[in-house]
Protein backbone atom coordinates (compact mmCIF):
# COMPACT_ATOMS: atom_id res chain seq x y z
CA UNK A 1 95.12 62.84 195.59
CA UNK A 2 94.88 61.46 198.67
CA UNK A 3 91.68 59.93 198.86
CA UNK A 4 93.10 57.87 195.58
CA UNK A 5 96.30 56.95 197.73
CA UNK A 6 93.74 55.65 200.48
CA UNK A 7 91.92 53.77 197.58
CA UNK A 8 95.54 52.18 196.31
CA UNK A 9 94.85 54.16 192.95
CA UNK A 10 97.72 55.90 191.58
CA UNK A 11 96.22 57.89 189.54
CA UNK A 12 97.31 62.19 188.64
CA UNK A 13 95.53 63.99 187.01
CA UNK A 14 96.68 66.70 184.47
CA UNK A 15 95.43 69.48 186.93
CA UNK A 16 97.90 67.84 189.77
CA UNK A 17 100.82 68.02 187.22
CA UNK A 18 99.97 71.48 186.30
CA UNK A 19 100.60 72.37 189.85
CA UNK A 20 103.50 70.42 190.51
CA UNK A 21 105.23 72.33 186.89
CA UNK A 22 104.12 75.23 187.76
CA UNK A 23 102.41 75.34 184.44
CA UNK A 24 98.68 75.76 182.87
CA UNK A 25 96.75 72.67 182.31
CA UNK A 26 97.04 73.60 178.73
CA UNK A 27 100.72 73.54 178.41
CA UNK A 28 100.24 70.08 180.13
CA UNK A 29 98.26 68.99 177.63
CA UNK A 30 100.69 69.99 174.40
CA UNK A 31 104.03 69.10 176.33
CA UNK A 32 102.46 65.32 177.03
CA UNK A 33 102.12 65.13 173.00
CA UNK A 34 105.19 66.89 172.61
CA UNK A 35 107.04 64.32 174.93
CA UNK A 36 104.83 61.64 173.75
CA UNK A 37 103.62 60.89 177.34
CA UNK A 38 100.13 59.24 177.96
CA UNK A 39 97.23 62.17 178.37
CA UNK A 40 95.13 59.82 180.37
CA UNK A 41 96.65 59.05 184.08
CA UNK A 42 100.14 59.47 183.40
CA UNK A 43 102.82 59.19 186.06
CA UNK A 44 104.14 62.04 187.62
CA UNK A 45 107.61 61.12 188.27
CA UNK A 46 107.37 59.78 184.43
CA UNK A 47 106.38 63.61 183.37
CA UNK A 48 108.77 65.58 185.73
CA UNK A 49 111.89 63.28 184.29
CA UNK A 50 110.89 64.03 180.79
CA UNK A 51 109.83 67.48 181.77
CA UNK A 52 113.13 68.14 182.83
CA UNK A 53 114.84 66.26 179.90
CA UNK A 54 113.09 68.35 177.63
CA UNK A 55 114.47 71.50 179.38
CA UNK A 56 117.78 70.79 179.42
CA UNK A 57 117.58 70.14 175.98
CA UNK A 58 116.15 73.24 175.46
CA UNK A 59 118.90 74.94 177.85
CA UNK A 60 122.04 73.19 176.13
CA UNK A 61 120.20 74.84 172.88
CA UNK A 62 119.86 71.16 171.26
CA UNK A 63 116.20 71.63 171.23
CA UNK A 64 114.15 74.08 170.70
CA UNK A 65 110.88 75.91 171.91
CA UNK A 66 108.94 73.95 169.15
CA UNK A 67 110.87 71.08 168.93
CA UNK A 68 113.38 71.36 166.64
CA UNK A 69 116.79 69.97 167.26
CA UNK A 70 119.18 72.48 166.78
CA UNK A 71 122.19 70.61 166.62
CA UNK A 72 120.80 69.16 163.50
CA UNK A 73 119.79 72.30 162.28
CA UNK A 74 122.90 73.94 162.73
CA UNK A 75 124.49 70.76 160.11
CA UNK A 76 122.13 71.52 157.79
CA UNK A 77 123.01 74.85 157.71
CA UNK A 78 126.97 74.25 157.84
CA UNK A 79 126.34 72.01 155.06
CA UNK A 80 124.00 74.35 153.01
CA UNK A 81 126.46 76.87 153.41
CA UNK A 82 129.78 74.28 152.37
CA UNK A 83 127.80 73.89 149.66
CA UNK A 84 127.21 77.65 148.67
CA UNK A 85 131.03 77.85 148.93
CA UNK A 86 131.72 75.29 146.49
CA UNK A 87 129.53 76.91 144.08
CA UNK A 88 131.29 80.32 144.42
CA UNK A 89 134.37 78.52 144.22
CA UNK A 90 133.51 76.98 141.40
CA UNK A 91 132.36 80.35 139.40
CA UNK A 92 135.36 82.29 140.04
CA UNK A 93 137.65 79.47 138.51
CA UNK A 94 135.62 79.47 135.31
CA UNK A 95 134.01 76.06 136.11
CA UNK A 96 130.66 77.15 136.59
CA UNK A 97 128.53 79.48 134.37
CA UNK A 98 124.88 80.74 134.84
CA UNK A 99 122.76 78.76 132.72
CA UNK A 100 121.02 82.44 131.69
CA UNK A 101 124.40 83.00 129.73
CA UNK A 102 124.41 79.58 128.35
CA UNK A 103 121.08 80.51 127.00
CA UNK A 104 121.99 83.89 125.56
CA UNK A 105 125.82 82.70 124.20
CA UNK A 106 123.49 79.58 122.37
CA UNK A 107 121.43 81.99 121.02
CA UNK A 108 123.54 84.62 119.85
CA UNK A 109 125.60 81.47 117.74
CA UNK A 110 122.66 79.99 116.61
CA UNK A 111 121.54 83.99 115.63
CA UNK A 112 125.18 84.33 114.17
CA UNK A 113 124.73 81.21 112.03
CA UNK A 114 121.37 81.75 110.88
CA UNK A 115 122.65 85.41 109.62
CA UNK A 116 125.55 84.43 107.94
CA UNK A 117 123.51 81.67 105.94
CA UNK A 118 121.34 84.09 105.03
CA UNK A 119 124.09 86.77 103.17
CA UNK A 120 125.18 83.24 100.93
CA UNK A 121 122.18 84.42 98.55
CA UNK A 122 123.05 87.96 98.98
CA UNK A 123 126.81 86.95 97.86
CA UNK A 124 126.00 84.48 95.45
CA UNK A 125 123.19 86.21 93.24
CA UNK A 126 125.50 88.61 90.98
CA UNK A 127 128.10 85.70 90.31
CA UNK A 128 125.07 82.87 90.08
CA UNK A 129 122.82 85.34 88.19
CA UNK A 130 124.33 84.86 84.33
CA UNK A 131 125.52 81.43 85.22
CA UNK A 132 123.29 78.99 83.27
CA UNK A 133 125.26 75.81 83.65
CA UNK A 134 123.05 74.08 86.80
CA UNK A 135 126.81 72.30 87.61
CA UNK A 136 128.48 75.20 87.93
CA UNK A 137 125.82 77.09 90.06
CA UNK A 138 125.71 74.22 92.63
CA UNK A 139 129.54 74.25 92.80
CA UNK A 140 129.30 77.91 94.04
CA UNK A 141 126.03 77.73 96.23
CA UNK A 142 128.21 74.71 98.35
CA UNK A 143 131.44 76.78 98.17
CA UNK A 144 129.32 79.52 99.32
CA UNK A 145 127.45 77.48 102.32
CA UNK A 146 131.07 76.12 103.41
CA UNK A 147 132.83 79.61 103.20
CA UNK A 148 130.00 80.68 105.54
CA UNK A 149 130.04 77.23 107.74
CA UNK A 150 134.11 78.16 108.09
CA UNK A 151 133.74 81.23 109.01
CA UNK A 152 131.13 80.35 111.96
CA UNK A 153 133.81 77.79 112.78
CA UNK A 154 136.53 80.20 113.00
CA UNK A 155 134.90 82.39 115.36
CA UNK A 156 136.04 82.50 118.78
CA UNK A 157 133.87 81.74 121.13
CA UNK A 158 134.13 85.46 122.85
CA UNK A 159 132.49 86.26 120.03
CA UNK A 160 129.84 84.50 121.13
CA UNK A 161 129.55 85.16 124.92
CA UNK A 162 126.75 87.91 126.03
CA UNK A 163 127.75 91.65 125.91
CA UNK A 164 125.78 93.96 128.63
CA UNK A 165 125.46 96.23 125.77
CA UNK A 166 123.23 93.61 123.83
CA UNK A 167 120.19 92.88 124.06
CA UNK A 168 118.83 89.73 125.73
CA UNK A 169 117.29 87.02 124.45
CA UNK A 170 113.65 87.94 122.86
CA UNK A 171 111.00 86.38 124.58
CA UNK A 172 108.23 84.29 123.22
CA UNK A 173 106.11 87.53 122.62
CA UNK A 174 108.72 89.29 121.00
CA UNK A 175 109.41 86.30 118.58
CA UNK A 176 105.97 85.90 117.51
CA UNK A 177 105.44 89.46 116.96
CA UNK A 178 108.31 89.82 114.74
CA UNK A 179 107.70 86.90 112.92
């Protein structure tokens, strides 16, 4: 260094700055990207500042070993959290239900439905069976379809909601095999 002091250059190397950190050339190397310092010639009272910047960032725990600002992470987190709350919050006042029971409670009234519209044949056969005015049989297929339509209607929606004792919804493989 001194011959480049006698030469008016002002110029330290990475080696030099190693030294003076008390680091390995290598760390040099990463903490100049890391601080976004020049890798060719930088300035050594330039790196130390930063240097020491960096560590007290590190220190007061608003940066970490890689980088990351903790202070900011630590928000994200408080905010993730607030929002876990809120959701918990939400399901224990009845606001919020898990779309998996959605999907079974839709399915057991559209299964619900589909049975009782299936019995109106079953119902209406003996009555419909002798019956040979075409008037008079449509007159009981509709009252039929409504009786079953009210019915559905009337049901209360508990009725509806998924039992633990039920099975789940069948999945696509179970469907086409029993179809």
């Amino acid at each position: 260094m001194l011959i480049r002091q006698v030469l008016g250059q002002d110029v330290t190397t990475q080696s030099e700055i190693a030294t003076h950190l008390d680091l390995s050339e290598r760390r040099v190397r990463d903490l100049l990207k890391e601080l976004g310092l020049p890798t060719r010639n930088p300035d050594l009272d330039q790196v130390r500042i930063a240097y020491i910047r960096h560590l007290r960032g590190v220190a007061s725990r608003h940066k970490s070993e890689t980088g990351l600002d903790l202070t900011q992470e630590r928000a994200k987190l408080a905010a993730t959290q607030r929002q876990k709350t809120k959701i918990e919050v939400a399901k224990l006042r009845g606001k919020l239900v898990p779309s998996d029971e959605i999907q079974q409670t839709i399915f057991n009234l559209a299964r619900r439905t589909r049975d009782r519209i299936l019995l109106v044949p079953h119902r209406l056969s003996p009555s419909v069976a002798a019956d040979t005015d075409p008037i008079s049989v449509g007159m009981k297929m509709g009252e039929a379809l409504r009786e079953a339509l009210e019915e559905i209607s009337n049901d209360r929606m508990e009725n509806f909601l998924p039992n633990p004792s039920e099975p789940s919804i069948p999945d696509q493989d179970s469907r086409q095999h029993a179809g």
